[in-house]
Protein backbone atom coordinates (compact mmCIF):
# COMPACT_ATOMS: atom_id res chain seq x y z
CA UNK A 1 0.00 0.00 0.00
CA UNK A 2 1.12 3.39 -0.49
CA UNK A 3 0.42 6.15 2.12
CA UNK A 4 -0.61 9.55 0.29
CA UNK A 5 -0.46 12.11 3.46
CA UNK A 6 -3.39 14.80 3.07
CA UNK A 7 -5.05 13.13 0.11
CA UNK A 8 -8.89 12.14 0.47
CA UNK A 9 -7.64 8.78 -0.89
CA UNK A 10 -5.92 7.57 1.77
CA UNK A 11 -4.26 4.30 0.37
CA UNK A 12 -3.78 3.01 -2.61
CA UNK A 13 -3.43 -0.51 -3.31
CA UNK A 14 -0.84 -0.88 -5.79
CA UNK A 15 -0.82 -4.59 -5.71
CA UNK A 16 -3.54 -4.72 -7.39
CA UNK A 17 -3.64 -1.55 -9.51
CA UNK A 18 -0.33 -3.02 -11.66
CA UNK A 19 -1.80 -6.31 -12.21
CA UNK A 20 -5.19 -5.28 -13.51
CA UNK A 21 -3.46 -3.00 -16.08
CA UNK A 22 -1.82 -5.52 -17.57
CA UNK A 23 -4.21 -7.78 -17.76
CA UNK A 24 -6.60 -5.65 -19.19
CA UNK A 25 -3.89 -4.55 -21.56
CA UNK A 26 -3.55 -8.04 -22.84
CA UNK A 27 -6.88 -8.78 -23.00
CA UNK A 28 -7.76 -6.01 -25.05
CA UNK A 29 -4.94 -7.39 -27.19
CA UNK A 30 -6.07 -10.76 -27.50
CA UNK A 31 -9.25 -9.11 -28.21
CA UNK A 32 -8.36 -6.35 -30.92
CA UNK A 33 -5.19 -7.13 -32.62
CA UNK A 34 -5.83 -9.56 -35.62
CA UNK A 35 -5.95 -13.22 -34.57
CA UNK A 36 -3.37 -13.90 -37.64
CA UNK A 37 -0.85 -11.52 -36.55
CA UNK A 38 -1.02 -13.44 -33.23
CA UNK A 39 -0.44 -16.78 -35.01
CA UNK A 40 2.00 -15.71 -37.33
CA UNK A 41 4.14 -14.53 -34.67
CA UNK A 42 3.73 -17.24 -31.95
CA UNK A 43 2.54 -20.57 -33.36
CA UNK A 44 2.89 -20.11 -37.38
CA UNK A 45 6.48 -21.67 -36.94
CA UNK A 46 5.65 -24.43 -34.96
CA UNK A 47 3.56 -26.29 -37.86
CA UNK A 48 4.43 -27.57 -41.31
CA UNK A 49 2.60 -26.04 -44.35
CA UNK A 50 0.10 -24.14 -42.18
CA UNK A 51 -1.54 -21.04 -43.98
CA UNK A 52 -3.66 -19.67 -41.10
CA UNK A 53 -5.00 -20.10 -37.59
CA UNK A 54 -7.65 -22.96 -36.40
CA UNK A 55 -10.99 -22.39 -35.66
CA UNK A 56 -10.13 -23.33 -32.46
CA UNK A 57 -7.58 -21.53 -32.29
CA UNK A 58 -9.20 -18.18 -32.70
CA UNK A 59 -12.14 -19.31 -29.89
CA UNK A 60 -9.69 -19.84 -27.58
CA UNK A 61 -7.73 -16.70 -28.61
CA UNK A 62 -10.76 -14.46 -28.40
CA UNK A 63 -11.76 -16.39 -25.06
CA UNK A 64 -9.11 -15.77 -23.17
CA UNK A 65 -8.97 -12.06 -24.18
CA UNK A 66 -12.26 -11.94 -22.28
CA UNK A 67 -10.98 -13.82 -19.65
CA UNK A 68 -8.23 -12.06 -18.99
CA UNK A 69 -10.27 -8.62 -19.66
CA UNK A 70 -12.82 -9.38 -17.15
CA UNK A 71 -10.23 -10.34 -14.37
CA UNK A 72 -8.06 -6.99 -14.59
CA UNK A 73 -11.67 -5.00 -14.53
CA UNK A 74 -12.13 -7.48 -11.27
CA UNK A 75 -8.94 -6.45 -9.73
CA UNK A 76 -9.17 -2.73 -10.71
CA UNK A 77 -12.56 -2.38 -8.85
CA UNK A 78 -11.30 -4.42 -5.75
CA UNK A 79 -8.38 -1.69 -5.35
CA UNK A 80 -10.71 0.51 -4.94
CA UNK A 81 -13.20 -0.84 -2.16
């Protein structure tokens, strides 16, 4: 926690705070940026003769954008109760 002296906020919980930006950062990512752009740069050298992304692959993609969304809203709000 850090102290602010005088301030109407009287702590603020930065474990939290950091966390929650980042994931929301990422999830907005994972959300936003094209799903082959993600693939080409993480998984597109991993297989032989693929062209593009598997359905699967882009549910889980998008998923865990929301995922990950959702639980750095969660732990922005809890800083602040």
């Amino acid at each position: 926690m850090i102290q602010v002296i005088g301030s109407p906020l009287a702590t603020i919980g930065t474990q939290e705070v950091i966390p929650g930006i980042v994931m929301c950062v990422m999830g907005f990512c994972l959300l936003f940026v094209s799903v082959d752009k993600i693939w080409t740069v993480a998984e597109k050298w991993k297989t032989i003769g693929g062209e593009r992304p598997s359905k699967s692959y882009v549910i889980i993609t998008r998923t865990l954008g929301i995922v990950f969304l959702v639980v750095g809203v969660g732990l922005l709000v809890s800083s602040l109760m």
